[in-house]
Protein backbone atom coordinates (compact mmCIF):
# COMPACT_ATOMS: atom_id res chain seq x y z
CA UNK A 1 -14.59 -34.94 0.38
CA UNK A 2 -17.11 -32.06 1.68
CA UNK A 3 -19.97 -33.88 3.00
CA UNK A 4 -23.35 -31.59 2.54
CA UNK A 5 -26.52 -32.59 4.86
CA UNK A 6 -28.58 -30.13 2.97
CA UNK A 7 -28.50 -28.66 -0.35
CA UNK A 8 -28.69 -24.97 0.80
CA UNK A 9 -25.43 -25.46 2.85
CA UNK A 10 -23.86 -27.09 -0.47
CA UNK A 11 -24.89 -24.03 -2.49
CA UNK A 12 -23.80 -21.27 -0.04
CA UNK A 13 -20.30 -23.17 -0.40
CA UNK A 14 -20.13 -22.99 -3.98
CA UNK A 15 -20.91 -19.00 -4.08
CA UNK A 16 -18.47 -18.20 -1.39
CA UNK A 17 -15.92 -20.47 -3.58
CA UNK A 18 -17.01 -18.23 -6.52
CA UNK A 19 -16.34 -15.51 -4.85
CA UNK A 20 -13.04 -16.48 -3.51
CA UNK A 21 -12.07 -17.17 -7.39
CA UNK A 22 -12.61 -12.91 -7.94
CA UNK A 23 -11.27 -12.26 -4.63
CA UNK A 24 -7.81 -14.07 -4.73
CA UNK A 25 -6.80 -12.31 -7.79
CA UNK A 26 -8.06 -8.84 -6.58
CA UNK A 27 -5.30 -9.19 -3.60
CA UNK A 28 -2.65 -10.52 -5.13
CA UNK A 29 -3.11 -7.44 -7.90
CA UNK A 30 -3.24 -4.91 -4.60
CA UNK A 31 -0.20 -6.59 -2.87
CA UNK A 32 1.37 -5.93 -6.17
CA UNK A 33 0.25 -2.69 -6.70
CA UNK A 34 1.02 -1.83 -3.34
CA UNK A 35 4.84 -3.27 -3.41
CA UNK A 36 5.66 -1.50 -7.20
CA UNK A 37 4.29 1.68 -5.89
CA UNK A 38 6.51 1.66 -3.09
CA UNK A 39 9.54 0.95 -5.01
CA UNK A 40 8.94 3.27 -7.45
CA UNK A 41 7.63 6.05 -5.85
CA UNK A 42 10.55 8.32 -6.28
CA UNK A 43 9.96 8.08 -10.45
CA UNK A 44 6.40 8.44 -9.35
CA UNK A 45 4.63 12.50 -9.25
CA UNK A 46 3.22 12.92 -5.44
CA UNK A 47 -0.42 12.90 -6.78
CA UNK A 48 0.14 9.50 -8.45
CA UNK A 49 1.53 8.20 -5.77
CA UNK A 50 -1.11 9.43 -3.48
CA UNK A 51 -3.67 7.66 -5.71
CA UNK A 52 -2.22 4.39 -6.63
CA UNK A 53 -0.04 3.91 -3.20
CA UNK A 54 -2.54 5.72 -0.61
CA UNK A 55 -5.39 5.08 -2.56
CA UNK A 56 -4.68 1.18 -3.21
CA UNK A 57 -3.61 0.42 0.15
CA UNK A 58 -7.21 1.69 1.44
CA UNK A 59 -9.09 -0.74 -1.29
CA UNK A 60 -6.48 -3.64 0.12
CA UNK A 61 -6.93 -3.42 3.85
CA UNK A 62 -10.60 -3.49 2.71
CA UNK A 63 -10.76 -6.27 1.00
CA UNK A 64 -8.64 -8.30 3.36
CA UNK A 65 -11.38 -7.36 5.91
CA UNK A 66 -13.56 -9.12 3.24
CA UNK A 67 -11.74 -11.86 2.77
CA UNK A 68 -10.91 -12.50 6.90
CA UNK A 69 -14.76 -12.28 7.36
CA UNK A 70 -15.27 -15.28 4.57
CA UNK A 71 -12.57 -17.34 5.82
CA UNK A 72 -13.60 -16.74 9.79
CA UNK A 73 -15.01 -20.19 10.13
CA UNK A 74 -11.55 -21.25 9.04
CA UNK A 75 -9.75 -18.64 11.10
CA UNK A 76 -11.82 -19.89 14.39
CA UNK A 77 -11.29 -23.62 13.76
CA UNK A 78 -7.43 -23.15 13.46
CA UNK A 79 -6.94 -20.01 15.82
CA UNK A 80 -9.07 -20.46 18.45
CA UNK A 81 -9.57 -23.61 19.61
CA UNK A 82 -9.30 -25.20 23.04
């Protein structure tokens, strides 16, 4: 059970949970995009591939810099502590 001493802190929690909720999905669709693009790519014309395998794995390593800066607290507490 989350325990909340203010209400701000309890509301900042449930938008970054929001946001997780679109984010999650939005990775797992780039991972996939970014694993069937590499299989196929021989079927695939060079532009298309440029686009969807280049192009996608730009928008991923993007949004897994998003999604490593919401999740830092968590990152810090299990990574780095003494």
């Amino acid at each position: 059970m989350l325990i909340f001493p203010h209400k701000a802190d309890k509301e900042a929690f449930m938008k970054k949970n929001d946001f997780h909720k679109i984010l999650n999905p939005i990775l797992f669709v780039l991972a996939l995009n970014q694993a069937f693009t590499a299989i196929l790519s021989d079927e695939m014309s060079p532009r298309a591939f440029e686009i969807l395998h280049k192009g996608g794995g730009f928008i991923f390593i993007a949004v897994i810099a998003v999604h490593f800066v919401l999740n830092f607290n968590w990152v810090k507490a299990n990574y780095f502590t003494k």
